[in-house]
Protein backbone atom coordinates (compact mmCIF):
# COMPACT_ATOMS: atom_id res chain seq x y z
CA UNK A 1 50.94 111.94 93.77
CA UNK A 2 49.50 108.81 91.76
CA UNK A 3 51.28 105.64 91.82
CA UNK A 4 52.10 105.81 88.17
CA UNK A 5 54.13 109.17 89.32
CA UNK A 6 55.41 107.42 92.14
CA UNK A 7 56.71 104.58 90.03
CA UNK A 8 58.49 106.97 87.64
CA UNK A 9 60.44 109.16 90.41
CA UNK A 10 61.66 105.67 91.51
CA UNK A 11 62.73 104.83 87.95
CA UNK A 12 64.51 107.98 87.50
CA UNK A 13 66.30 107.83 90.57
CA UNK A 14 67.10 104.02 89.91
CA UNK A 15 68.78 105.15 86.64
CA UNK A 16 70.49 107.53 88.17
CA UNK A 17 71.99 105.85 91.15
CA UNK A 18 72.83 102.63 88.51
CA UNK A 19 74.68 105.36 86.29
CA UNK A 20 77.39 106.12 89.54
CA UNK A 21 77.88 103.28 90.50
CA UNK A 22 79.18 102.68 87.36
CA UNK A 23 80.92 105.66 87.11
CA UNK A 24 82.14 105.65 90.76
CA UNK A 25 80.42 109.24 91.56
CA UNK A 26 78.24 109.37 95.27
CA UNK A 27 74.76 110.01 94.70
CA UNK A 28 72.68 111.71 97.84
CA UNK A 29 69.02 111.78 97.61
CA UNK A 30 67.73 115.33 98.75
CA UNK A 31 64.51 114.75 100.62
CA UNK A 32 62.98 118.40 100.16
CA UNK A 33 63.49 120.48 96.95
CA UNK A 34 62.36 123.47 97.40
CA UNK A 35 64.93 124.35 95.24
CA UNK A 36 64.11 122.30 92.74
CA UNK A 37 67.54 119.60 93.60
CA UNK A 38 66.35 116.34 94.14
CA UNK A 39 70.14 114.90 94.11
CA UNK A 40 73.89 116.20 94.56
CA UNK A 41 76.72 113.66 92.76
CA UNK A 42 79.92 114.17 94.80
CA UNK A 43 83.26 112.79 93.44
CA UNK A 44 87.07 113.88 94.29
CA UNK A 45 88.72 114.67 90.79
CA UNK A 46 92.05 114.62 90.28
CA UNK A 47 93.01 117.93 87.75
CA UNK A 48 95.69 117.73 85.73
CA UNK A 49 98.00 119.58 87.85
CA UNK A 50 97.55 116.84 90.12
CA UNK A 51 95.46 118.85 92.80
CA UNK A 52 92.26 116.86 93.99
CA UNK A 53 89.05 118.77 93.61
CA UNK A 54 86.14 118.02 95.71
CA UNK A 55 83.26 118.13 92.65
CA UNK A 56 79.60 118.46 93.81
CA UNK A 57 76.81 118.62 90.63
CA UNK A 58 72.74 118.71 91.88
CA UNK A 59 70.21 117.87 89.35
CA UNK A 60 66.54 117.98 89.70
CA UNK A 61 65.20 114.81 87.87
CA UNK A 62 61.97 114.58 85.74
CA UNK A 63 60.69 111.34 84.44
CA UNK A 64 57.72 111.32 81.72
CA UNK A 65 56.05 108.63 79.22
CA UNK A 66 53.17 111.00 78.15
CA UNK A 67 53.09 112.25 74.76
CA UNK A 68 51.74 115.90 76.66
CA UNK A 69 54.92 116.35 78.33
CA UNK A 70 57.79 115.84 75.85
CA UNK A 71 58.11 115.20 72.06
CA UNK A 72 60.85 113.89 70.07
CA UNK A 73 62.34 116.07 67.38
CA UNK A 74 64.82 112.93 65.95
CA UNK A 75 68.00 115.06 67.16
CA UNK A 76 66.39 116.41 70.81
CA UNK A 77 63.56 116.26 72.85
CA UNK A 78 61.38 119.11 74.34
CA UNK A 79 59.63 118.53 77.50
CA UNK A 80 57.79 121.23 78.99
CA UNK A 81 58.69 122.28 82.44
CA UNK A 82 57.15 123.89 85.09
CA UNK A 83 57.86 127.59 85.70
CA UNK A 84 58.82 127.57 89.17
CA UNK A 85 61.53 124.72 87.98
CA UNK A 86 63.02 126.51 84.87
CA UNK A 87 63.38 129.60 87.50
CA UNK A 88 65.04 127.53 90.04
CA UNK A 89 67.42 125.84 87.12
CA UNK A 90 68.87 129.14 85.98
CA UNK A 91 69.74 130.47 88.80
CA UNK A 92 73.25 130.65 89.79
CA UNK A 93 74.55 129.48 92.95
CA UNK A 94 78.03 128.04 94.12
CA UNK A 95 77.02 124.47 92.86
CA UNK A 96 75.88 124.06 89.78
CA UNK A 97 72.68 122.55 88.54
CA UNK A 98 71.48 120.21 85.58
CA UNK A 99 68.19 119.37 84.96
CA UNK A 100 68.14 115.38 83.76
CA UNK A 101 64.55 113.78 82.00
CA UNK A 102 64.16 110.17 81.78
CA UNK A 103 62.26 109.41 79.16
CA UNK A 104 59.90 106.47 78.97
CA UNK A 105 57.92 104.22 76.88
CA UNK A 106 54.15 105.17 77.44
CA UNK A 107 53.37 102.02 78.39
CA UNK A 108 54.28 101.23 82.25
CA UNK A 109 54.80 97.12 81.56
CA UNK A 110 57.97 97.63 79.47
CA UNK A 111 59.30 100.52 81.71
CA UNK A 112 61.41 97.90 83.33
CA UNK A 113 62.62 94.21 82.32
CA UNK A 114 63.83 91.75 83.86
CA UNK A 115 65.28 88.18 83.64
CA UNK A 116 67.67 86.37 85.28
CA UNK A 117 70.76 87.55 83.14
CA UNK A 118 69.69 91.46 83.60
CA UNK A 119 67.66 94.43 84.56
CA UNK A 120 66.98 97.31 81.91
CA UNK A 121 65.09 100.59 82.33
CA UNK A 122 63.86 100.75 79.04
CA UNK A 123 64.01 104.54 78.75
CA UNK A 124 67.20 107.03 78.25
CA UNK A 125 67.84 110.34 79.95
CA UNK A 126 68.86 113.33 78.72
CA UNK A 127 70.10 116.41 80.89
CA UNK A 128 70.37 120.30 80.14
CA UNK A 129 72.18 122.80 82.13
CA UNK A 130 69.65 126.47 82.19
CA UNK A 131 72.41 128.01 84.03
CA UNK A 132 72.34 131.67 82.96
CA UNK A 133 68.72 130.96 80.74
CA UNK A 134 66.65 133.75 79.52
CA UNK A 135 63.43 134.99 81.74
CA UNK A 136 60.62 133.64 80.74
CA UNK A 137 56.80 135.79 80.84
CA UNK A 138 55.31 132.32 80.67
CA UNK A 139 52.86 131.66 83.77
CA UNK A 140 52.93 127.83 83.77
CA UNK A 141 55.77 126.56 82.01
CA UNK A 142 57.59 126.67 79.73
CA UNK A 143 59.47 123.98 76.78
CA UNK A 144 62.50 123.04 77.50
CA UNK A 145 65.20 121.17 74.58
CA UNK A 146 67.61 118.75 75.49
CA UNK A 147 69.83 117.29 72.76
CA UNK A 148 69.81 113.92 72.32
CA UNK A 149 73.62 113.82 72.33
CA UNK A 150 73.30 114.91 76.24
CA UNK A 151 72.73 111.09 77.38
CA UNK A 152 73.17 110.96 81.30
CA UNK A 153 75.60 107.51 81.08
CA UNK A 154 78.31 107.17 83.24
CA UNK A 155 80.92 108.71 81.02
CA UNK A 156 79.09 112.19 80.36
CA UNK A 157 78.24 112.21 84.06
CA UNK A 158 82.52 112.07 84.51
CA UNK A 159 82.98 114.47 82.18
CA UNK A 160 80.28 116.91 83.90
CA UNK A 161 82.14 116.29 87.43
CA UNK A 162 85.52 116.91 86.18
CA UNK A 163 84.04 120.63 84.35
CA UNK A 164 82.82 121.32 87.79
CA UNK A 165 86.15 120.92 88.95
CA UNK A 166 88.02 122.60 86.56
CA UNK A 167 84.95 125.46 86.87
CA UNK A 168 83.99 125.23 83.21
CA UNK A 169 80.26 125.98 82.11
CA UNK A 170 78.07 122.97 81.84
């Protein structure tokens, strides 16, 4: 792995553990993805009925500033995705699965800014549930779209936990 990929898994998961905090949702790093879930969110939702709901959500994170992996359509971005991934991602299991990309400005310097008042990633990331998603015949990968009204911020990601609780689709 290079250190510009390095830097970018960092990023992504720096995004996404800034997003729960804000949002009040546990974050767990998942050391080996084999199946393609580099992170479970865990929050207790309260339903309407007033029954608590223990919500778990994994997501395998992708982060990307290269004009080869993703391009941007105005209203959603396609990033192409390994095969093994996209076979992982639309699998069903007992806890559901979203895919999130963090995309980046192509140049590394204005990734991240700082000054005394504030940090910013400068990038945004978008998620995509393949839950259910076609087969593919592709050997390599294959592109992916992600609407660019599915912004990972903290209120989506409370909206996605509560679904899970109420056991909607994604």
């Amino acid at each position: 792995m290079t250190q510009l990929s390095k830097q970018k898994e960092d990023i992504s998961i720096s995004y996404v553990s800034a997003i729960c905090a804000v949002a009040g949702v546990d974050y767990e790093i998942v050391r080996h993805d084999e199946d393609s879930t580099d992170g479970i969110f865990k929050k207790t939702v309260s339903l309407l009925n007033g029954v608590m709901f223990d919500a778990q959500l994994r997501i395998q994170l992708k982060c990307t500033s290269a004009d080869s992996q993703y391009k941007d359509f105005g209203t959603r971005v396609s990033y192409r995705l390994k095969k093994k991934n996209y076979d992982d991602l639309r699998r069903e299991g007992t806890c559901p699965i979203i895919l999130g990309v963090l995309i980046l400005d192509g140049k590394p310097e204005q990734w991240i800014r700082w000054t005394p008042e504030e940090l910013m990633i400068h990038g945004c990331m978008y998620w995509k549930s393949l839950s259910s998603a076609e087969a593919t015949t592709n050997e390599n990968s294959i592109q992916i779209h992600l609407e660019k009204t599915h912004v990972l911020n903290p209120e989506t990601l409370m909206s996605l936990m509560e679904k899970v609780a109420r056991e909607e689709s994604l």
